[in-house]
Each structure stands twice: as C-alpha cells, then as structure tokens.
C-alpha atoms as a PDB file:
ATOM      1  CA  UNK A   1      59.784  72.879  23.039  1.00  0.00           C
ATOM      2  CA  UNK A   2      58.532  71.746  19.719  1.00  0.00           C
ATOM      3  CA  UNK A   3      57.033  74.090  17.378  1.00  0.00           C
ATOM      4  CA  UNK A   4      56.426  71.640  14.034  1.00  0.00           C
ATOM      5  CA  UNK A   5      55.386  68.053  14.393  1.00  0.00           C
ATOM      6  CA  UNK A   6      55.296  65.340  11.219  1.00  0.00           C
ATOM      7  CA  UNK A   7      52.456  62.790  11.688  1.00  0.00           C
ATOM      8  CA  UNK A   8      53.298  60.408   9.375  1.00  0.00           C
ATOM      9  CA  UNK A   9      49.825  57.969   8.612  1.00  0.00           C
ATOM     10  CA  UNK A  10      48.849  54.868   6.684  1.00  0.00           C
ATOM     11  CA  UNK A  11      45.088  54.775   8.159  1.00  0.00           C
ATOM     12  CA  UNK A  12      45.929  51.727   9.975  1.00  0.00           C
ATOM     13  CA  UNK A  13      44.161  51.320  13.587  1.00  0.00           C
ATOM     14  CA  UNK A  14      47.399  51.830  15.106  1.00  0.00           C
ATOM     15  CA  UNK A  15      48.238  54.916  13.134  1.00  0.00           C
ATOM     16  CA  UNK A  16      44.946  56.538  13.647  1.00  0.00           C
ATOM     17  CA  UNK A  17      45.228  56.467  17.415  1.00  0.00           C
ATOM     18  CA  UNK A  18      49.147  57.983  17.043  1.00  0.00           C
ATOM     19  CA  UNK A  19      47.276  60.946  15.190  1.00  0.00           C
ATOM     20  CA  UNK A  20      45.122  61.568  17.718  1.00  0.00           C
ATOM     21  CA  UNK A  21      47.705  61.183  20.775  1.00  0.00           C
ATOM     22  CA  UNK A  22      49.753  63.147  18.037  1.00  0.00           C
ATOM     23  CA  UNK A  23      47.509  65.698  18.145  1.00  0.00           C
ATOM     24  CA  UNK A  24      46.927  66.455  21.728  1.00  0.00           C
ATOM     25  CA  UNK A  25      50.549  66.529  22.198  1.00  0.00           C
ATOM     26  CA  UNK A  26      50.751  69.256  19.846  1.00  0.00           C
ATOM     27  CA  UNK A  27      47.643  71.307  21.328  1.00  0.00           C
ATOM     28  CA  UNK A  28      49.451  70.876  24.695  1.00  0.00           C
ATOM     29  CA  UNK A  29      52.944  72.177  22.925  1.00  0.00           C
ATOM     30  CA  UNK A  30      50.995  74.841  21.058  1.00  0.00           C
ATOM     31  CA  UNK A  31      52.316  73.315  17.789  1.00  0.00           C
ATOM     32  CA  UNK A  32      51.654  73.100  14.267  1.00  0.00           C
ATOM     33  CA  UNK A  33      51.460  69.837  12.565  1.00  0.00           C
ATOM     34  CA  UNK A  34      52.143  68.466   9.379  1.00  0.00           C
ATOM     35  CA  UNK A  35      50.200  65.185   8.837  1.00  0.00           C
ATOM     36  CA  UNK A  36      51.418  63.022   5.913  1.00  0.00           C
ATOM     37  CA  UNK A  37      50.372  59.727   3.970  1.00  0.00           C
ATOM     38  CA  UNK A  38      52.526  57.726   1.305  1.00  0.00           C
ATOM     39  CA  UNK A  39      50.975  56.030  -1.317  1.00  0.00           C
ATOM     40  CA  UNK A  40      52.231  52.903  -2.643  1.00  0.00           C
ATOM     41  CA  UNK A  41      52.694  53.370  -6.849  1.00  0.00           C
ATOM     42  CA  UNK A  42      50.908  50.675  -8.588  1.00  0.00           C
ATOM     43  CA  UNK A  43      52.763  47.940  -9.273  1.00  0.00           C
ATOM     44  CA  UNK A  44      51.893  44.488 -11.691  1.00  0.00           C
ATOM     45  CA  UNK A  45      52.826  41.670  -8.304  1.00  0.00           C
ATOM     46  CA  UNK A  46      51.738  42.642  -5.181  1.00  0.00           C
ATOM     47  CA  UNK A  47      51.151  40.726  -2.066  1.00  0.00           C
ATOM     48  CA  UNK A  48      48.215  42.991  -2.037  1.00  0.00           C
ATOM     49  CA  UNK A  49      44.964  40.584  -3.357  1.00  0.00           C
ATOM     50  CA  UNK A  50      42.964  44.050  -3.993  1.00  0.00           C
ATOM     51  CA  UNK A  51      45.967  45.442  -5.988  1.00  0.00           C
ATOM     52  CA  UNK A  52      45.907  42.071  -8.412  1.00  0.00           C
ATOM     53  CA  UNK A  53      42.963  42.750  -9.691  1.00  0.00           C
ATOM     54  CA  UNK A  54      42.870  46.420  -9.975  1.00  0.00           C
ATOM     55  CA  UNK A  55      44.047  48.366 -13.383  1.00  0.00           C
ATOM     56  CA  UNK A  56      46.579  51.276 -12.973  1.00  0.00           C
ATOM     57  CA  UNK A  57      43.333  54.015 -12.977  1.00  0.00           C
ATOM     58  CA  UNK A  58      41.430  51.785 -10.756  1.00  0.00           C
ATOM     59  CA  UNK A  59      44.303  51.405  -8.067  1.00  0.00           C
ATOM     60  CA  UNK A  60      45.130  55.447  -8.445  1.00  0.00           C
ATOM     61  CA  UNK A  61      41.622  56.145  -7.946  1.00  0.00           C
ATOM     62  CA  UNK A  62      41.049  53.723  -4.585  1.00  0.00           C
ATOM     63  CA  UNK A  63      44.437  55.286  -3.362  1.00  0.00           C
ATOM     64  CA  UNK A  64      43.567  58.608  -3.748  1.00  0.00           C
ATOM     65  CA  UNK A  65      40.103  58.562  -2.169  1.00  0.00           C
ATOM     66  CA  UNK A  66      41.571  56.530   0.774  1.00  0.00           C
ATOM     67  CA  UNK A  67      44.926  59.019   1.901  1.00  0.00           C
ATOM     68  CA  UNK A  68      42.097  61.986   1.118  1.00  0.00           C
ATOM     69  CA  UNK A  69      39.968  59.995   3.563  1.00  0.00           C
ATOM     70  CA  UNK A  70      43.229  59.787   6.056  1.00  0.00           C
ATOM     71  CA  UNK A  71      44.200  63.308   5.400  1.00  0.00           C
ATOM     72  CA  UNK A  72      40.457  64.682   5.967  1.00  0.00           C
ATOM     73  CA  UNK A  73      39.771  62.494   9.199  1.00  0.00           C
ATOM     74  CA  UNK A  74      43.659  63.974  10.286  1.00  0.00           C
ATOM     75  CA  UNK A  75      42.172  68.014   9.668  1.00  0.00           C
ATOM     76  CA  UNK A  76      39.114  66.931  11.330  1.00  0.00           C
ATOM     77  CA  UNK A  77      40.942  65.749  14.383  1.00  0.00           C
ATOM     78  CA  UNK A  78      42.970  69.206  14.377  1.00  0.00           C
ATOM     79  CA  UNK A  79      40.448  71.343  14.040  1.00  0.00           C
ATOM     80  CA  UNK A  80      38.624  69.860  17.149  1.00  0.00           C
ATOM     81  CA  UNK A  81      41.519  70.410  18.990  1.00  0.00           C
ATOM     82  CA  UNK A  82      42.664  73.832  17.516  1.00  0.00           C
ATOM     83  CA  UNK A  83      46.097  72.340  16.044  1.00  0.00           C
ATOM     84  CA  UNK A  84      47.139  74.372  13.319  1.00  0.00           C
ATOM     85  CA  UNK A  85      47.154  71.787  10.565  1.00  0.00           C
ATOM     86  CA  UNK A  86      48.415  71.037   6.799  1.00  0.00           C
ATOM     87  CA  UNK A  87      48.298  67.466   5.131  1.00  0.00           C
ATOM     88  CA  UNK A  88      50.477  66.049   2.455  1.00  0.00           C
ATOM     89  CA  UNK A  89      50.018  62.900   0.329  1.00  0.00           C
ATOM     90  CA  UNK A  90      52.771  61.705  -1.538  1.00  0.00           C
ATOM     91  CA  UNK A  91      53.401  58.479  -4.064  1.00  0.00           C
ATOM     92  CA  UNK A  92      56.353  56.734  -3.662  1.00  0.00           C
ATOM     93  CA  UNK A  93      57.862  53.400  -2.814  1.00  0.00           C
ATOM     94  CA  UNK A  94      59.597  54.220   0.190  1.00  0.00           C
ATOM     95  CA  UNK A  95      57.752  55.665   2.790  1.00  0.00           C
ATOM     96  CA  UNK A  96      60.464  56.580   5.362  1.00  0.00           C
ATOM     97  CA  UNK A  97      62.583  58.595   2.906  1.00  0.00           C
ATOM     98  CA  UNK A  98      59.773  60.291   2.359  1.00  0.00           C
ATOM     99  CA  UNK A  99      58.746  61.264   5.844  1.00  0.00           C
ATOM    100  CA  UNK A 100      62.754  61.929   6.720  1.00  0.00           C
ATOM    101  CA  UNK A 101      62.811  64.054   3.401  1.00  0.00           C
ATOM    102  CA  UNK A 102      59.432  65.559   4.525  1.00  0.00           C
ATOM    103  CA  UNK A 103      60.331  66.680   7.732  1.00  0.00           C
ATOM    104  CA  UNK A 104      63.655  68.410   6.566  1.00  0.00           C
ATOM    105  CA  UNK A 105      61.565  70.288   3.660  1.00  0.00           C
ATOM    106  CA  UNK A 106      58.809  71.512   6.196  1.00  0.00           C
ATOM    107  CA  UNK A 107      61.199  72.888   9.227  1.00  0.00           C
ATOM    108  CA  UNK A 108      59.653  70.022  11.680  1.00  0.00           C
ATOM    109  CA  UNK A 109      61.368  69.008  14.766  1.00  0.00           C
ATOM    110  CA  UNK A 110      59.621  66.057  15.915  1.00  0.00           C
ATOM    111  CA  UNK A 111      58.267  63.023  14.318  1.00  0.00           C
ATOM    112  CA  UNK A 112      54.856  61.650  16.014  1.00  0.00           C
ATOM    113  CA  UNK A 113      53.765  58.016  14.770  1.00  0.00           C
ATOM    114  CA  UNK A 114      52.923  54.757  15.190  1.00  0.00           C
ATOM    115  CA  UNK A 115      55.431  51.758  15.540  1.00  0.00           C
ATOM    116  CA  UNK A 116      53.818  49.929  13.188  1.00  0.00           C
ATOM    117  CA  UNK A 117      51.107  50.462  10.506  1.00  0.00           C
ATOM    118  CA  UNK A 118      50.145  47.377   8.320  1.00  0.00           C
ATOM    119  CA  UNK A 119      49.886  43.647   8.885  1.00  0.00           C
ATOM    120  CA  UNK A 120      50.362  40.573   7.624  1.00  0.00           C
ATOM    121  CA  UNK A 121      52.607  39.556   4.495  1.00  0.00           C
ATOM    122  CA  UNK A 122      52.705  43.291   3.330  1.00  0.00           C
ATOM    123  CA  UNK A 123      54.445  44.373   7.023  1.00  0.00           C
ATOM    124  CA  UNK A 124      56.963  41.539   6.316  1.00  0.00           C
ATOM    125  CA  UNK A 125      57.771  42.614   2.816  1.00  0.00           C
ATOM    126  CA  UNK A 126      57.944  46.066   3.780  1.00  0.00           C
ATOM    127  CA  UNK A 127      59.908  45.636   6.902  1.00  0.00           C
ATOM    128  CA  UNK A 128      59.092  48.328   9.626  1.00  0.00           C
ATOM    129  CA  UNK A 129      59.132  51.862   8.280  1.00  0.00           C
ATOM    130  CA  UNK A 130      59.135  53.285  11.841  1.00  0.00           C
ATOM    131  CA  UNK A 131      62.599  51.410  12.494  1.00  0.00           C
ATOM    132  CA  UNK A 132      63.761  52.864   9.000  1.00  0.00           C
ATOM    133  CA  UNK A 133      62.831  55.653  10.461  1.00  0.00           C
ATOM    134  CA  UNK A 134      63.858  55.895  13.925  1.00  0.00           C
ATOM    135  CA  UNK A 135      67.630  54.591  12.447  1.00  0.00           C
ATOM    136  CA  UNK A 136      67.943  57.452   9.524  1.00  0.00           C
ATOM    137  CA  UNK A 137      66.632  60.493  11.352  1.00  0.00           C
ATOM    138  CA  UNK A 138      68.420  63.175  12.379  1.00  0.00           C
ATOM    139  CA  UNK A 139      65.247  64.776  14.231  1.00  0.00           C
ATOM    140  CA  UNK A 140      63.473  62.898  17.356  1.00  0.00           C
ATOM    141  CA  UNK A 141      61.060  60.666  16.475  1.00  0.00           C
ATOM    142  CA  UNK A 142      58.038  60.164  19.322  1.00  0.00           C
ATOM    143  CA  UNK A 143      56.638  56.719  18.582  1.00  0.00           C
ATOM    144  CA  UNK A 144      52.891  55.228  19.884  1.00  0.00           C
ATOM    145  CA  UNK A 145      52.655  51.537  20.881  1.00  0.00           C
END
C-alpha cells in the first residue's frame, strides 16, 4: 500500500514515539522511510532562553549535534527493525513547507508524525506544524497522539 514514508521529527517525547510506531508501520508495509528534522535558523529574539544567550556558531553547533543526535537515534531504530532508511536535516523557518516540499522531492506517499512536537511559549508562537501540515498536503498524513 505504501512504499515511501516521511517521518518528520523534532526529538520531542512525542515525536520520538511517532518514529518508532512510524517505523513498525513501515516494517509491516515493507517500506522505505525517509526520516527528517528542521532546524530553526538562528535568530537575535527568541522565546528560546538557550537561544538568547548563544552566538550564531554556538547555536549552529548545538543544532547540528542535536538533529544528528535525532537523525542517528531514527537509523538506529530502522536498522533494528530492517526499515530501509535515509535521514535529512534541513534549516529553515518553516517546518511544514519543508516536510510538504520534502515529501514531493523524495516520491513519498505517506506522512508518519506526531501531532504535536514542542511545548510551551515556542508551540504557541509556532502554531501546530502538524495542522499546517495536515491542511496543505496533498499526500495522507498518519498522525500519533
């Protein structure tokens, strides 16, 4: 039925259960998976503390090291289960157009993830990326409470 699922992933507890329920959908569909993380760019106000007193390089490196720790944890989890697995990590500011655009560029047909990711002021700011989602996607979209 599905050949080429898009995990999208921010590393919250939420998310990181989605991957795995993500996953052993896809070993039971004997699918591939693309697993994905967006990275916020830096930027001067944030509603992040951390973020206010990081420099550009000090953000970029904390960033970095935590989607390779998301993307790394997301192989691991594959490779137990024998998912065919590749990872992406890309900056930008907008997380769903990224995962709609990244879905269309890699030939997926399903979206796997979670219905929400962060907490707290940041999830109000942000608004809900899996309901940007879910409304702009012309693929289905398989969303874990």
């Amino acid at each position: 039925m599905y050949h080429h699922i898009l995990i999208p992933t921010d590393g919250s507890p939420l998310s990181t259960v989605a991957v795995e329920h993500s996953m052993d959908f896809a070993r039971d569909a004997n699918a591939k998976v693309t697993v994905l993380t967006v990275v916020s760019p830096f930027h001067v106000f944030s509603a992040n503390a951390a973020e206010l007193t990081d420099t550009r390089t000090d953000y970029e490196r904390r960033a970095r090291m935590q989607a390779a720790e998301i993307l790394t944890d997301a192989q691991l989890k594959a490779k137990a289960r024998g998912v065919p697995c590749e990872v992406e990590q890309v900056e930008n500011d907008s997380p769903y157009d990224v995962i709609i655009r990244t879905a269309d560029k890699r030939g997926c047909d399903l979206i796997a993830m979670a219905s929400h990711g962060r907490r707290g002021v940041a999830a109000i700011v942000l608004g809900s990326e899996t309901l940007r989602v879910l409304t702009h996607s012309k693929i289905p979209v398989l969303v874990y409470r």
